[in-house]
C-alpha atoms as a PDB file:
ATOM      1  CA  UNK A   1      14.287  -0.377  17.748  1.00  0.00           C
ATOM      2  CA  UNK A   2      13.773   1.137  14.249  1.00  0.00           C
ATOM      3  CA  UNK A   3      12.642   4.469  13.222  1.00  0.00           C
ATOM      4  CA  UNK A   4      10.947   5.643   9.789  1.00  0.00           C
ATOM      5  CA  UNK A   5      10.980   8.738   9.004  1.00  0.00           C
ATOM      6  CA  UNK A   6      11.182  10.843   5.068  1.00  0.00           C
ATOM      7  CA  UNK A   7      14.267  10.106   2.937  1.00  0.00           C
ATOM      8  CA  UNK A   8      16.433  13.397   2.352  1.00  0.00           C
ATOM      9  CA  UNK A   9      18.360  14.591  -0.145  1.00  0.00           C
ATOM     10  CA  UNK A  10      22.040  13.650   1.686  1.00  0.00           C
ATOM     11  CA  UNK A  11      20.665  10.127   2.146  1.00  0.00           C
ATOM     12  CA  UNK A  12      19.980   9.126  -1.610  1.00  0.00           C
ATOM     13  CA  UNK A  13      23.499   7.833  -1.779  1.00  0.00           C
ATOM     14  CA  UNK A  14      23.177   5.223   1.024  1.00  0.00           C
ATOM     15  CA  UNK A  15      19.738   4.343  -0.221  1.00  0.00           C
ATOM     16  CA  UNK A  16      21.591   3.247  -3.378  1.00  0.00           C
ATOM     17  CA  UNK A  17      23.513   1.456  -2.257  1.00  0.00           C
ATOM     18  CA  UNK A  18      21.043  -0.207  -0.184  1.00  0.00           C
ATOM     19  CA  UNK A  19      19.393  -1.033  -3.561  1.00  0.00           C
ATOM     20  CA  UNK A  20      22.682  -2.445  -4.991  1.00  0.00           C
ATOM     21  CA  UNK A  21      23.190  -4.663  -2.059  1.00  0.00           C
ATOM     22  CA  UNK A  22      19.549  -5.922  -2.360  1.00  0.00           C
ATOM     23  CA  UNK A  23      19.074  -6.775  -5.891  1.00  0.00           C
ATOM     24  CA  UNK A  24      20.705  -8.195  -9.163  1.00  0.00           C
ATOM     25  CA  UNK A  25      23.256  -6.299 -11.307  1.00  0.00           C
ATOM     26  CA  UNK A  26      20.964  -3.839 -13.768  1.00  0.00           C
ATOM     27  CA  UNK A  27      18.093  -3.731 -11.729  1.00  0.00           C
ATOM     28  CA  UNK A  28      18.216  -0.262 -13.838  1.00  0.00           C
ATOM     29  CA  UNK A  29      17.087  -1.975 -16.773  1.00  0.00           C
ATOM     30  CA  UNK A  30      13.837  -3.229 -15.522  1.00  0.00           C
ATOM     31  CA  UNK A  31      10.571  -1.534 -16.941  1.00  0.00           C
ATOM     32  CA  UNK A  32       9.622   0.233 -13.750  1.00  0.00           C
ATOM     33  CA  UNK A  33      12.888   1.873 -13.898  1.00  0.00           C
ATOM     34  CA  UNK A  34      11.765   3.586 -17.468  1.00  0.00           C
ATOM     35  CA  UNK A  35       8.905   5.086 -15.541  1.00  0.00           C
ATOM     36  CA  UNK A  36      11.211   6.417 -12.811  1.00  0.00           C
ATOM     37  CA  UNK A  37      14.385   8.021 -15.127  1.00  0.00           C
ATOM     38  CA  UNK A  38      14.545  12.039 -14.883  1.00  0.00           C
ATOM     39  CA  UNK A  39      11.576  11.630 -12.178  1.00  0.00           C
ATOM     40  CA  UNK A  40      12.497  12.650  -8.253  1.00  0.00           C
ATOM     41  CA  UNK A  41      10.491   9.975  -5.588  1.00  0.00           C
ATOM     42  CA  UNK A  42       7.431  11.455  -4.276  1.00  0.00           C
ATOM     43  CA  UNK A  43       8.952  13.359  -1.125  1.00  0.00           C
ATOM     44  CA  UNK A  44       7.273  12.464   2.376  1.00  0.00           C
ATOM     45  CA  UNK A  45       6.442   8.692   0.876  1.00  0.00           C
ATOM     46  CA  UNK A  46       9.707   7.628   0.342  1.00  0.00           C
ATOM     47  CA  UNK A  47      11.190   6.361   3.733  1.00  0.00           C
ATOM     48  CA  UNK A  48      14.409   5.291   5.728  1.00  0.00           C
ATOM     49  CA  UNK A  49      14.234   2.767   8.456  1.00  0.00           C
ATOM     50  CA  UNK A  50      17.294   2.858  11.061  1.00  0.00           C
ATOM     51  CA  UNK A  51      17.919   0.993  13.570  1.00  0.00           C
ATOM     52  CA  UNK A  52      19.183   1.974  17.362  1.00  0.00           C
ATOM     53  CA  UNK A  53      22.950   2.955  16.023  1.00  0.00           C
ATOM     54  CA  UNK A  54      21.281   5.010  12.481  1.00  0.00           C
ATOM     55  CA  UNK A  55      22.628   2.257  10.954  1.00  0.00           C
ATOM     56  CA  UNK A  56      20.369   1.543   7.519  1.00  0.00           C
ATOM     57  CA  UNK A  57      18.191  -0.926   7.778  1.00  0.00           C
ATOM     58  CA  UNK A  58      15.625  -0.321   4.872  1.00  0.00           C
ATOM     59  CA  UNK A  59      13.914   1.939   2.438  1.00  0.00           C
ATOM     60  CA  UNK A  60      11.136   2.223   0.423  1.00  0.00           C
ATOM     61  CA  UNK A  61      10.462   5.033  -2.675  1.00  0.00           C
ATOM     62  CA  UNK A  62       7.406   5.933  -3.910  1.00  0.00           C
ATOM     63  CA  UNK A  63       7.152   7.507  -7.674  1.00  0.00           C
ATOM     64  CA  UNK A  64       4.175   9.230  -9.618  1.00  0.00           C
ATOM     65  CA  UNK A  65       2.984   7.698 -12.729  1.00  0.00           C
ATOM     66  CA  UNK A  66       0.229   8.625 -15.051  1.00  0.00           C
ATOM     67  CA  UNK A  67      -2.674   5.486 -16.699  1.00  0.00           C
ATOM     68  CA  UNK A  68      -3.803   6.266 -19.496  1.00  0.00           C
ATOM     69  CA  UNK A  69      -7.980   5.374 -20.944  1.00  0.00           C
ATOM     70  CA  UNK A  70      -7.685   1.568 -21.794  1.00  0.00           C
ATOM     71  CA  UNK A  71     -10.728  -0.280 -23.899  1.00  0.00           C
ATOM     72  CA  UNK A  72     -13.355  -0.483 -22.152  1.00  0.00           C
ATOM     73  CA  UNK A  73     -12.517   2.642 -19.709  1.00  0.00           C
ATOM     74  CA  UNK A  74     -14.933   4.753 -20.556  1.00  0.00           C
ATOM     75  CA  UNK A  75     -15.299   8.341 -18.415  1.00  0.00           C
ATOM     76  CA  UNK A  76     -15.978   6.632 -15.225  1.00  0.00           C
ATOM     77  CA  UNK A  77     -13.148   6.867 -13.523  1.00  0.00           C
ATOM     78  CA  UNK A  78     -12.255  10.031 -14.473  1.00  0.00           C
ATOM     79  CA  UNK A  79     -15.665  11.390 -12.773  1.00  0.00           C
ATOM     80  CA  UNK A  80     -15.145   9.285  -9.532  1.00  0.00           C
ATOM     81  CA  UNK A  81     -11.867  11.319  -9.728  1.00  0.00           C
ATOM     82  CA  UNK A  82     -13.600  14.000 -10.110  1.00  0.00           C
ATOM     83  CA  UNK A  83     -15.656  13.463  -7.624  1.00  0.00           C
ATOM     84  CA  UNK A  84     -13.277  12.681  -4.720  1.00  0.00           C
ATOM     85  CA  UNK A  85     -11.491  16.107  -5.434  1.00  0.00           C
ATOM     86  CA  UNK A  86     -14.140  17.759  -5.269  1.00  0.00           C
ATOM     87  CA  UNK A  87     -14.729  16.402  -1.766  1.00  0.00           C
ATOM     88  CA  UNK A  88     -11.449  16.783  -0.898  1.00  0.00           C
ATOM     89  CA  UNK A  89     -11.648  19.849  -1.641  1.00  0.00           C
ATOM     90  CA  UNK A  90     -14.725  20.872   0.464  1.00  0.00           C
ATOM     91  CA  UNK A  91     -13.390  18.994   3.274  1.00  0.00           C
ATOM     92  CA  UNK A  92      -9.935  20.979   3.261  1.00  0.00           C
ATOM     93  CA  UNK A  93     -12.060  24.336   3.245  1.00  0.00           C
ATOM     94  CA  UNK A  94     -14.041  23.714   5.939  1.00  0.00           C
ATOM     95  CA  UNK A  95     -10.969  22.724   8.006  1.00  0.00           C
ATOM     96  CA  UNK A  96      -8.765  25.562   6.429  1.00  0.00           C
ATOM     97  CA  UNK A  97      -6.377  23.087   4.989  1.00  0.00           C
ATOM     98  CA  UNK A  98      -5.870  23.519   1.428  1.00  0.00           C
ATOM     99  CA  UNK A  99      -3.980  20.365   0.823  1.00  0.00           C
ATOM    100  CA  UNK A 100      -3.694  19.597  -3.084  1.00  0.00           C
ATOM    101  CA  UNK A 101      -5.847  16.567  -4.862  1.00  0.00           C
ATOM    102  CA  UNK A 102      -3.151  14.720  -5.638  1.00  0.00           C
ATOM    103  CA  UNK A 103      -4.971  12.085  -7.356  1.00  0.00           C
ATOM    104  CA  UNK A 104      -6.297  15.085  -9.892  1.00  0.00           C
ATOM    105  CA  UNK A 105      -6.884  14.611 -13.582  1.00  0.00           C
ATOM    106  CA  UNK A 106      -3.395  14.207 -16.138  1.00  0.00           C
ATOM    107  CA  UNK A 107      -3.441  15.469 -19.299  1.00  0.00           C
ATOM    108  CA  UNK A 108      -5.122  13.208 -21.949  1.00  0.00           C
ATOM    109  CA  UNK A 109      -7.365  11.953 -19.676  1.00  0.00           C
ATOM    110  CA  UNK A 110      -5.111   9.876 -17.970  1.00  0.00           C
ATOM    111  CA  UNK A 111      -5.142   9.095 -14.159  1.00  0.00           C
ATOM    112  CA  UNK A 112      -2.694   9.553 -11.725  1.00  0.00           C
ATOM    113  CA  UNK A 113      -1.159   6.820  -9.469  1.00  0.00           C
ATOM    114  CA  UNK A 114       1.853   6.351  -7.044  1.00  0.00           C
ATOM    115  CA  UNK A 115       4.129   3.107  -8.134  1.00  0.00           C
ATOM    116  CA  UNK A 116       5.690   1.496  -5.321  1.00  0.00           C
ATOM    117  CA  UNK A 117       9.511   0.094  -5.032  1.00  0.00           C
ATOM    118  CA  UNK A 118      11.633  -0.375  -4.534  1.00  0.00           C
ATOM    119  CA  UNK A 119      11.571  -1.515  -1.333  1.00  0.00           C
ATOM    120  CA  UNK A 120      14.357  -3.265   0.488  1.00  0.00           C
ATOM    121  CA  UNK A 121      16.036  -4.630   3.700  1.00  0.00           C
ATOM    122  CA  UNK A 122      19.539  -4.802   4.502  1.00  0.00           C
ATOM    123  CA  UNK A 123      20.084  -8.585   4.501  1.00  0.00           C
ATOM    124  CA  UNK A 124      20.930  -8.483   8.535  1.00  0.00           C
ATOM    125  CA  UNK A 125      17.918  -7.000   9.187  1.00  0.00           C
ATOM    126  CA  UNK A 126      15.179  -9.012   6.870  1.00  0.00           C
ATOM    127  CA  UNK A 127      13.074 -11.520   8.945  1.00  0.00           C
ATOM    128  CA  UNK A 128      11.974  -8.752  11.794  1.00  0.00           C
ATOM    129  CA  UNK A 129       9.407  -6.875  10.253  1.00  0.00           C
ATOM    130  CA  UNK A 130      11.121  -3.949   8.509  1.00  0.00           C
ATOM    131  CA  UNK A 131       9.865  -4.594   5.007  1.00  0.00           C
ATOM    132  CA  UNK A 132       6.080  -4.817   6.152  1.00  0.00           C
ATOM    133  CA  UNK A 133       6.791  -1.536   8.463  1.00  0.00           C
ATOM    134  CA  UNK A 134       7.630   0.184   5.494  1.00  0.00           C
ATOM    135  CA  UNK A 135       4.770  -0.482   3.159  1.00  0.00           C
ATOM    136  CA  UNK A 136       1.827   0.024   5.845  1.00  0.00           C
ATOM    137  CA  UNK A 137       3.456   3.553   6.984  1.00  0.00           C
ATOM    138  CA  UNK A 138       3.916   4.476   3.556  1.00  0.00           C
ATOM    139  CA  UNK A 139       0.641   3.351   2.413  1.00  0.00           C
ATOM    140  CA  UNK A 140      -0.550   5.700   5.709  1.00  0.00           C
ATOM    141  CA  UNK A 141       1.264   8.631   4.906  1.00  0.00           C
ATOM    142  CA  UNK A 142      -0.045   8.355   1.176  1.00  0.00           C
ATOM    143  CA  UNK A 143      -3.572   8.063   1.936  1.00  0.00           C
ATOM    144  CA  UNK A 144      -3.086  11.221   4.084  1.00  0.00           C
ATOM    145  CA  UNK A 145      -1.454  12.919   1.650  1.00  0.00           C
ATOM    146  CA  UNK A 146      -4.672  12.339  -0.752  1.00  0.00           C
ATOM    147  CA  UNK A 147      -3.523   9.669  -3.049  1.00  0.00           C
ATOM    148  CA  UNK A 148      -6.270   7.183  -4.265  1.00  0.00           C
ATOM    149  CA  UNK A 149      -4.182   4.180  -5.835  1.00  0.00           C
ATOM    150  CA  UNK A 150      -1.005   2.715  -5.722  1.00  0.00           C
ATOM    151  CA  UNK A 151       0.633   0.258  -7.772  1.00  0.00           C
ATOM    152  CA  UNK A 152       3.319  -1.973  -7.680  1.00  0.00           C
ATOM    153  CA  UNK A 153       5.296  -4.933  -9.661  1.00  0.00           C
ATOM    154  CA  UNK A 154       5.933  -7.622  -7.473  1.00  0.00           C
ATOM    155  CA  UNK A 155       4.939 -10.710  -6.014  1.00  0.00           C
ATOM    156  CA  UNK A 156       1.210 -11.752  -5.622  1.00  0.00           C
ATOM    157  CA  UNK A 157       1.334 -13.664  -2.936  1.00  0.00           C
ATOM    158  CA  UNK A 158       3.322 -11.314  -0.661  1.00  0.00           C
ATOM    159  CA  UNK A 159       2.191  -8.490  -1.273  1.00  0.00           C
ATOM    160  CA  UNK A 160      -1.568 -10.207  -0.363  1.00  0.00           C
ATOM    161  CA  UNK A 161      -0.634  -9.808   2.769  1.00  0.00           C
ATOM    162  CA  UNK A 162      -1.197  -5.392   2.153  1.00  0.00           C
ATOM    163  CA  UNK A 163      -4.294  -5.656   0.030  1.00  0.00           C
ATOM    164  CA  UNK A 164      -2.695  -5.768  -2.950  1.00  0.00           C
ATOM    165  CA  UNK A 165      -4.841  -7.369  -6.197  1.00  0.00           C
ATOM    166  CA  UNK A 166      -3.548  -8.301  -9.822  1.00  0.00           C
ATOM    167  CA  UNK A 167      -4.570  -4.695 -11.955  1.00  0.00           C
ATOM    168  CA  UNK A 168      -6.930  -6.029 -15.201  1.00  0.00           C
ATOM    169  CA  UNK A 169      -6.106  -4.197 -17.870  1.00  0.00           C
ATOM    170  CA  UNK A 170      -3.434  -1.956 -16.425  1.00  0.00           C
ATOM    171  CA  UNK A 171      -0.303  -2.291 -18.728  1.00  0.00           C
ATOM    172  CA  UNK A 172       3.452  -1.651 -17.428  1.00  0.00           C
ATOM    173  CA  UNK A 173       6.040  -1.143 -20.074  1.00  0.00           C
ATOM    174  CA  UNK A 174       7.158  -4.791 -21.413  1.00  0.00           C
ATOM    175  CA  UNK A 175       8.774  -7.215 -20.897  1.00  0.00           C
ATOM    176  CA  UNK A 176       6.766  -7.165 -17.544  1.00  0.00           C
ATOM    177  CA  UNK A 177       4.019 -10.561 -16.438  1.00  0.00           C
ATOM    178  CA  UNK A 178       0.887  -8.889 -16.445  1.00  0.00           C
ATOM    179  CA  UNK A 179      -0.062 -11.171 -13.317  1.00  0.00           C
ATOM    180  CA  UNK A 180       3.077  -9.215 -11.181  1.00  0.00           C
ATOM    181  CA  UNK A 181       1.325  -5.627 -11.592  1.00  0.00           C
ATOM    182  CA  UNK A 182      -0.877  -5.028  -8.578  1.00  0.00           C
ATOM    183  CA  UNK A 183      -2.908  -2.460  -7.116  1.00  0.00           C
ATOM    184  CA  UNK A 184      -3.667  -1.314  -4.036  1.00  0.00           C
ATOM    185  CA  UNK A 185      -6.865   1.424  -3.484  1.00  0.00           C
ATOM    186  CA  UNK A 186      -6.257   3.968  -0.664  1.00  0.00           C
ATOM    187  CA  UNK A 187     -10.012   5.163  -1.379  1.00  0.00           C
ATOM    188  CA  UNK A 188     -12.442   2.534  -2.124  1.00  0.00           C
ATOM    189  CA  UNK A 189     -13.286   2.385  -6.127  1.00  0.00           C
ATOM    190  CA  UNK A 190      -9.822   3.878  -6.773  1.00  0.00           C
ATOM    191  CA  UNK A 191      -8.885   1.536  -9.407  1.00  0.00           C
ATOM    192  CA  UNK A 192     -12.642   0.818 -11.134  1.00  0.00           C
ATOM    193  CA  UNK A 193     -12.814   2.027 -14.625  1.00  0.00           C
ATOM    194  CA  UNK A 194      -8.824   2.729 -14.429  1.00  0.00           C
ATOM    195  CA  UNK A 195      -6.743   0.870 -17.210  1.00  0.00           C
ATOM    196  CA  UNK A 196      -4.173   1.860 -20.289  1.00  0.00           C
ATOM    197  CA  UNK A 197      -0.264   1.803 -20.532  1.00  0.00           C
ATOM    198  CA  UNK A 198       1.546   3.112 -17.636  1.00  0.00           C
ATOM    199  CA  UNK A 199       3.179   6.407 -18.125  1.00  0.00           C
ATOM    200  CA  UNK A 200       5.863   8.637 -16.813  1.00  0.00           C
ATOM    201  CA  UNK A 201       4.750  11.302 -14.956  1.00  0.00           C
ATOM    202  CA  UNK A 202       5.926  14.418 -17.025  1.00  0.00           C
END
């Protein structure tokens, strides 16, 4: 039986190593990894699957990341934003929840986002589920938390599988394939009118 639940602090080690086990020497020198240096993963999202013994048996790490106005962007996704905080907003007074909009407005007009990944299996455990366990919770728990996109590097055709789409017009740091950035919309319209380089969130 596995269990998900938040990664904490103590467990960052073991998630490392996790990592290490899982993918190619200097996996640190990929362009997502640019976005995530000096940032801490977005508590809550990032999550630890163990199995029946707490033995390790995946993770997954969410980081925030600021889009900046691309050609052709315009102001309209900046007022959806807008728009949906403002709702969110109304919603969490009337139900005396002041949870933030965490999808608000960056400086320079850029959007906010949450980029997904790593996420990985302990080679024992891949085959039963744990990967795909990881990424709908998450993708839960972030919607609930008041995200409106997510993003991701990866592989088209699996990642399909979550809703994921190829991002027009959305630019990672190179070398990156523009046709491996995705996007997922926890709020429909997230990602219209969204596009520019990908930024760290400062």
């Amino acid at each position: 039986m596995i269990k998900l639940s938040p990664e904490t602090p103590e467990e960052g080690w073991e998630v490392e190593t996790l990592y290490d086990l899982c993918f190619a020497p200097g996996r640190e020198g990929l362009s997502s990894y640019r976005l995530r240096d000096g940032v801490a993963p977005v508590a809550g999202l990032s999550l630890v699957a163990r199995d029946e013994f707490g033995e390790l048996a995946g993770a997954i790490r969410y980081w925030p990341v600021q889009i900046g106005a691309g050609a052709g962007t315009g102001t309209g996704g900046q007022a959806r934003d807008q728009a949906r905080g403002q709702a969110r907003g109304q919603a969490g007074d009337q139900d005396g929840d002041q949870a933030g909009d965490q999808d608000g407005g960056a400086a320079g007009g850029r959007r906010r986002a949450l980029l997904l990944g790593p996420v990985a299996v302990h080679p024992t455990r891949q085959g039963e589920g744990v990967g795909g366990l990881l990424i709908r919770q998450s993708l839960s728990k972030a919607a609930e938390s008041g995200w409106a996109r997510v993003m991701l590097v990866g592989d088209a055709p699996y990642y399909a599988r979550f809703g994921f789409t190829p991002l027009a017009g959305v630019e990672m740091p190179p070398p990156t394939n523009p046709a491996r950035v995705l996007g997922y919309e926890l709020e429909a319209g997230a990602w219209q009118g969204i596009g520019g380089k990908v930024h760290k969130d400062a």
